[in-house]
Protein backbone atom coordinates (compact mmCIF):
# COMPACT_ATOMS: atom_id res chain seq x y z
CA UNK A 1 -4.37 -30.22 -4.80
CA UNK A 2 -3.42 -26.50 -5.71
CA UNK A 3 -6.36 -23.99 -5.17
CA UNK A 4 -7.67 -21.92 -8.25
CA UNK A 5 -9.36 -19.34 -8.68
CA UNK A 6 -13.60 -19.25 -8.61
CA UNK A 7 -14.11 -16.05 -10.40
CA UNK A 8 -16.94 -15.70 -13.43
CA UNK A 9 -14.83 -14.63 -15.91
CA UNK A 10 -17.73 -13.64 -18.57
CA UNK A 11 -19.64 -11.61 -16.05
CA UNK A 12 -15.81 -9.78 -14.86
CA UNK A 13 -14.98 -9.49 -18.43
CA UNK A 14 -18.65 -7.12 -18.69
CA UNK A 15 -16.89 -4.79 -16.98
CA UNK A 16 -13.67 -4.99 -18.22
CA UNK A 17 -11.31 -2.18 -20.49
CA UNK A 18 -11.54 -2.54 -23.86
CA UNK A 19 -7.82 -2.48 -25.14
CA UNK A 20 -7.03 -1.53 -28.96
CA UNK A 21 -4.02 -4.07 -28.92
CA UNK A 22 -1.29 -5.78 -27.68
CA UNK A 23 1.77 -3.38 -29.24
CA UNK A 24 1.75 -0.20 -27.01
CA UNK A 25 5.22 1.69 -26.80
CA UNK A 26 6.56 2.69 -23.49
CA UNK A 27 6.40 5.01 -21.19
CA UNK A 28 9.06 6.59 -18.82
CA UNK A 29 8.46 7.94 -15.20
CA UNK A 30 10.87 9.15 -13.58
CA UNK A 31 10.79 11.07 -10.04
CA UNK A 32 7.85 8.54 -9.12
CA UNK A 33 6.32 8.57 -5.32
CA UNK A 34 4.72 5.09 -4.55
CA UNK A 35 2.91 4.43 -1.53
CA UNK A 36 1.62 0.67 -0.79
CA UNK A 37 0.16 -1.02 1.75
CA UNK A 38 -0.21 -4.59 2.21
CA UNK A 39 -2.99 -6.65 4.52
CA UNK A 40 -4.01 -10.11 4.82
CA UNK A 41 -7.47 -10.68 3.46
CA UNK A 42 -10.38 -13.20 4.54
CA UNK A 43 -9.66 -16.27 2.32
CA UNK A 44 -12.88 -18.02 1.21
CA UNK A 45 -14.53 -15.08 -0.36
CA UNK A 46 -11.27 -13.88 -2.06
CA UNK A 47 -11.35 -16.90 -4.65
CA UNK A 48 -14.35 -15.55 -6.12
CA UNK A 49 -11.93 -12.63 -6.96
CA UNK A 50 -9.76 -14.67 -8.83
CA UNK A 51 -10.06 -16.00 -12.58
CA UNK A 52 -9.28 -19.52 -13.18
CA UNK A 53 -6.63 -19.57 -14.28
CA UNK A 54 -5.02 -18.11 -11.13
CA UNK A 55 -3.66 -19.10 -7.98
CA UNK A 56 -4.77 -17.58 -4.67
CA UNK A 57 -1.47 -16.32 -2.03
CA UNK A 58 -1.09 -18.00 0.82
CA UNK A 59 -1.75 -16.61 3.16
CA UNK A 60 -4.63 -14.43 1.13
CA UNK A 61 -3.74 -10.52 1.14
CA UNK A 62 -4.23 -7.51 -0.88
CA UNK A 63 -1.83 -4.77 -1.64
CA UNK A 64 -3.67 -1.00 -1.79
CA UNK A 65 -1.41 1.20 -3.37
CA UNK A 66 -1.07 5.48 -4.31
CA UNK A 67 1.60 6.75 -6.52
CA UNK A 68 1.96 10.27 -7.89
CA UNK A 69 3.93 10.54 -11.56
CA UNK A 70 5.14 14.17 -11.99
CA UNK A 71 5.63 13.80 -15.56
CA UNK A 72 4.60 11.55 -18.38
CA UNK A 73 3.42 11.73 -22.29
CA UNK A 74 -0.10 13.07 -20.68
CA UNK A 75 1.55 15.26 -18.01
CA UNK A 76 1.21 14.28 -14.24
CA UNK A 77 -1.24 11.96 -12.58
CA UNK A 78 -1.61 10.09 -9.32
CA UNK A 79 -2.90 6.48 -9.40
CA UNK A 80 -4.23 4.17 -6.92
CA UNK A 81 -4.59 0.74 -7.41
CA UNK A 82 -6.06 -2.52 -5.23
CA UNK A 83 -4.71 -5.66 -6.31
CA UNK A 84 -5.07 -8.97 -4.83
CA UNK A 85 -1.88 -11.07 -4.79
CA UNK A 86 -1.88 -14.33 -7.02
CA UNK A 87 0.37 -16.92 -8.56
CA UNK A 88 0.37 -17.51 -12.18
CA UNK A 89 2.15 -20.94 -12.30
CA UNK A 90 4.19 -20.38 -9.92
CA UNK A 91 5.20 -16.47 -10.41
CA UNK A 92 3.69 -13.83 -7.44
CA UNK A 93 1.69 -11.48 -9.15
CA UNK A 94 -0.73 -8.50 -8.48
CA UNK A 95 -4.18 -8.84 -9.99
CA UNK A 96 -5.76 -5.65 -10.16
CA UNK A 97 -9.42 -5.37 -8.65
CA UNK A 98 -9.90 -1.66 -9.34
CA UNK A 99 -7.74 1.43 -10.47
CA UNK A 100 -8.86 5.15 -10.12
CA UNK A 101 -6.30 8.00 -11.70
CA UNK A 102 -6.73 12.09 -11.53
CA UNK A 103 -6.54 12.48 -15.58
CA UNK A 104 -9.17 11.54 -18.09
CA UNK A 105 -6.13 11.32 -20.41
CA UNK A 106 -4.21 8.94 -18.32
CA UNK A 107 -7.35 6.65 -17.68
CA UNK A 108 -7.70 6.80 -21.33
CA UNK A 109 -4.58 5.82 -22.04
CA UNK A 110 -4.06 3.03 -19.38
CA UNK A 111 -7.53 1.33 -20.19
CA UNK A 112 -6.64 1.61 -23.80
CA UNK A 113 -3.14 0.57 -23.79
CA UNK A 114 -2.10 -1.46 -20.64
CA UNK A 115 -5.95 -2.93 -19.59
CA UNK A 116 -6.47 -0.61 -16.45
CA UNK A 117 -9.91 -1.30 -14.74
CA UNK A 118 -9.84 2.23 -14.15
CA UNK A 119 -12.22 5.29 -13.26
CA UNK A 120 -11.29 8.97 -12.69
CA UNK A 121 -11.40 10.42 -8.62
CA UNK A 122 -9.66 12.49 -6.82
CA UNK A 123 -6.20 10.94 -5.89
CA UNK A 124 -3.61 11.97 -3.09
CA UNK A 125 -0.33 11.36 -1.42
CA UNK A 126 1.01 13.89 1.34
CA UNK A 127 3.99 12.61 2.85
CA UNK A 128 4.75 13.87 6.31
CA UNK A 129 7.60 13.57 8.68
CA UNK A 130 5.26 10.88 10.73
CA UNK A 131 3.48 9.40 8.33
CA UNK A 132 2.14 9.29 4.57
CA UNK A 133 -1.24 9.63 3.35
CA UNK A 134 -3.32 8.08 0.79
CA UNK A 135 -6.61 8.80 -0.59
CA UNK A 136 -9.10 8.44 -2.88
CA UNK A 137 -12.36 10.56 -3.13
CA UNK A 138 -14.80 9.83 -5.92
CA UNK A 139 -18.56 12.02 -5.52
CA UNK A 140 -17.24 13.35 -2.37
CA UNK A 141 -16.94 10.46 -0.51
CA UNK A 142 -13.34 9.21 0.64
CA UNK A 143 -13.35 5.13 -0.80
CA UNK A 144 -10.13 4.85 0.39
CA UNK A 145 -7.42 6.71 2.96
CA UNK A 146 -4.33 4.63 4.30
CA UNK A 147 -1.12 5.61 6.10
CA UNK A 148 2.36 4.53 6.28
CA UNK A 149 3.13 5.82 10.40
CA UNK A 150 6.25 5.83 11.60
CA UNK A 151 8.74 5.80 8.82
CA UNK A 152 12.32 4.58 8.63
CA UNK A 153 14.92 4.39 6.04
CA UNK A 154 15.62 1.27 4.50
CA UNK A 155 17.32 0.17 0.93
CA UNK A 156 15.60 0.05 -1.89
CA UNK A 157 16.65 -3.58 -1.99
CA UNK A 158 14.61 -4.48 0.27
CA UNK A 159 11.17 -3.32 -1.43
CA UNK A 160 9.67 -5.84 -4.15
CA UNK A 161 6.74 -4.39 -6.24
CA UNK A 162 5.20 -7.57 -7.99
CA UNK A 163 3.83 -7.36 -11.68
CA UNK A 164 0.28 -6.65 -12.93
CA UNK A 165 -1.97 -8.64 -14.52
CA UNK A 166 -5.01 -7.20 -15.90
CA UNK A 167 -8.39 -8.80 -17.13
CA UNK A 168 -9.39 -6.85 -20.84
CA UNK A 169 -11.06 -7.45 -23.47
CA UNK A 170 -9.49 -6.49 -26.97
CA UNK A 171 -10.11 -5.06 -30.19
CA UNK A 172 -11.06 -7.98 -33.22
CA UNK A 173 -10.76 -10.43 -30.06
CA UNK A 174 -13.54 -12.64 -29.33
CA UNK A 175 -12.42 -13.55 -25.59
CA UNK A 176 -11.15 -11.40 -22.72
CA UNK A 177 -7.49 -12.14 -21.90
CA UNK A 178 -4.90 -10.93 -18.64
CA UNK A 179 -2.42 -8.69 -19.51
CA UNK A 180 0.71 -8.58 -17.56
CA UNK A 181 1.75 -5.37 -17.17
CA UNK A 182 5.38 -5.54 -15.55
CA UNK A 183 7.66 -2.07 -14.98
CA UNK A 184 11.24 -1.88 -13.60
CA UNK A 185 11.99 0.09 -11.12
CA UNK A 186 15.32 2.36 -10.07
CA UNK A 187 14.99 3.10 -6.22
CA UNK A 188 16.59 6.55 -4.86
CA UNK A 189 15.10 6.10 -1.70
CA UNK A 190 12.67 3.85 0.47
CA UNK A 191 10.98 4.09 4.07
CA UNK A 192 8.99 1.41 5.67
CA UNK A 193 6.60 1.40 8.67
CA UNK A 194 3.30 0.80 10.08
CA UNK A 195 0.36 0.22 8.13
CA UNK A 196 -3.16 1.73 8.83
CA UNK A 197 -6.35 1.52 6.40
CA UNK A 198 -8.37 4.44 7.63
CA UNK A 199 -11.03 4.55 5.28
CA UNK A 200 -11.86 1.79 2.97
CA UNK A 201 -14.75 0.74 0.58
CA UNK A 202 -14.78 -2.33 -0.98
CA UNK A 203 -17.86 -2.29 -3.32
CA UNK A 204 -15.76 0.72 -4.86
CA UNK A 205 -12.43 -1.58 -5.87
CA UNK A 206 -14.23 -4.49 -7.54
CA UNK A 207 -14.50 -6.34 -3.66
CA UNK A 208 -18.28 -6.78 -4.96
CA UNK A 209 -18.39 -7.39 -0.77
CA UNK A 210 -16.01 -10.25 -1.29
CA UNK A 211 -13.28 -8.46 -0.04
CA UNK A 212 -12.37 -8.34 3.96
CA UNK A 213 -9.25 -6.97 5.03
CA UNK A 214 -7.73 -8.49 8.31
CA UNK A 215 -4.08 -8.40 9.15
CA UNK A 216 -1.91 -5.56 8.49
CA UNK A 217 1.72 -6.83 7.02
CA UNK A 218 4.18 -3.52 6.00
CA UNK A 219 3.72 -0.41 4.57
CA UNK A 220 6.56 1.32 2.41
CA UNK A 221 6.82 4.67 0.35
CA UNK A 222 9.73 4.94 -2.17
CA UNK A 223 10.50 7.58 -4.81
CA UNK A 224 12.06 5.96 -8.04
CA UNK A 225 12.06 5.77 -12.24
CA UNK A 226 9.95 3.31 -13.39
CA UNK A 227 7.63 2.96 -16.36
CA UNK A 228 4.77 1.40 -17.72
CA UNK A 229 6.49 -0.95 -20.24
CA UNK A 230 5.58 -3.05 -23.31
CA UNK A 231 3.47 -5.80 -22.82
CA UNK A 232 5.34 -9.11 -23.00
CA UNK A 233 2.89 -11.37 -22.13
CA UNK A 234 -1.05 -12.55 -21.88
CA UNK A 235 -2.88 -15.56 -20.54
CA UNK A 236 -6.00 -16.93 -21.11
CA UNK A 237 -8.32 -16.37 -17.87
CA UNK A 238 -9.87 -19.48 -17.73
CA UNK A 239 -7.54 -21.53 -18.41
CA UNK A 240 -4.34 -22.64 -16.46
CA UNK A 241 -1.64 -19.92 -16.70
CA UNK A 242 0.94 -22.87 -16.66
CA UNK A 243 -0.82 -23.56 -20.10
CA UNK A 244 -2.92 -20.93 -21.28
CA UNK A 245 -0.27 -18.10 -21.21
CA UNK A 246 1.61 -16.66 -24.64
CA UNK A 247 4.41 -14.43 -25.03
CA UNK A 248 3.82 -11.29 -27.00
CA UNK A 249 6.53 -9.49 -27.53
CA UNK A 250 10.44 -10.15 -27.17
């Protein structure tokens, strides 16, 4: 029997974005620096991350995540995102547990427009010739510091960034939905290594102390284009995404 997931929608949908639509333009961002982590993640609890109509990864694992944009329609931001890895039907996705950005303009415009669970902090990424760092610091405490150790040149081919979803509610919508948010990228370089979570706080991410990292998996850092695109699709949360999902736009 295939696993779902346990999570109480109406209580995650409290603290949801409120999005003014579906029909957002695009945005380009070009010269982007993305730093992600992977780790597996303590299974059981992890469900209770998940809304029904979602599949859990096997094995369980999280993907913690820093990118700096240099340029975009609100100037430059850094972002840092923890999502939990999912299958709608039987697509890998990232569900995203918590967002913070460096702009009140950007978090405006990516709860508004793309369904960002996302708060304001201050956001890094140094990279070094032995490693790259990550962090977060909201009220001067550091909820979240990772590295990438030991770098090494590989192809861009060999990186895979999965899409979003995101749970929102929406303007002259009676329900929350999941947004998938899902940008292309153009690699123009990549490094992998060794992953280390230095500094992590769940509570801070949405975990609400569900959330137990274990195993590390990989690490990588590339620079690239990508964008935020338009949103082509949205599911029902409670409902199976093999049934419950709609396209939006072509």
């Amino acid at each position: 029997m295939p696993v779902f997931g346990k999570q109480d929608v109406e209580a995650a949908a409290a603290r949801a974005p409120l999005m003014t639509g579906f029909d957002t333009d695009s945005w380009e961002l070009k010269g982007a620096q993305i730093l992600q982590l992977s780790y597996e993640i303590a299974e059981e609890p992890a469900e209770w991350l998940i809304p029904p109509a979602l599949h859990p990864s096997i094995p369980p694992y999280v993907t913690l995540s820093v990118m700096q944009y240099p340029d975009s329609q609100v100037g430059p931001f850094a972002l840092a995102q923890v999502r939990i890895i999912v299958r709608a039907g039987i697509r890998p996705r990232g569900y995203l547990l918590g967002a913070y950005v460096n702009s009140d303009k950007a978090a405006q415009e990516l709860r508004a427009r793309w369904g960002f669970r996302v708060e304001t902090a201050i956001v890094s990424l140094q990279a070094r010739h032995d490693r790259v760092i990550g962090t977060v610091e909201r009220n001067s405490e550091t909820i979240l510091e990772v590295e990438l150790e030991n770098p090494e040149h590989i192809s861009g081919a060999d990186v895979t960034y999965l899409a979003s979803l995101h749970l929102a509610r929406v303007q002259d919508r009676d329900t929350p939905v999941v947004v998938q948010v899902d940008p292309e990228y153009v690699f123009h370089n990549a490094q992998r290594g060794r992953p280390r979570i230095i500094a992590f706080e769940p509570s801070a991410w949405g975990g609400d102390g569900r959330l137990r990292y274990t195993s590390p998996i990989i690490a990588t850092m590339t620079q690239c284009d990508t964008d935020l695109p338009r949103l082509r699709f949205a599911l029902d949360p409670s409902q199976p995404a093999a049934t419950g999902g709609w396209r939006l736009a072509a």
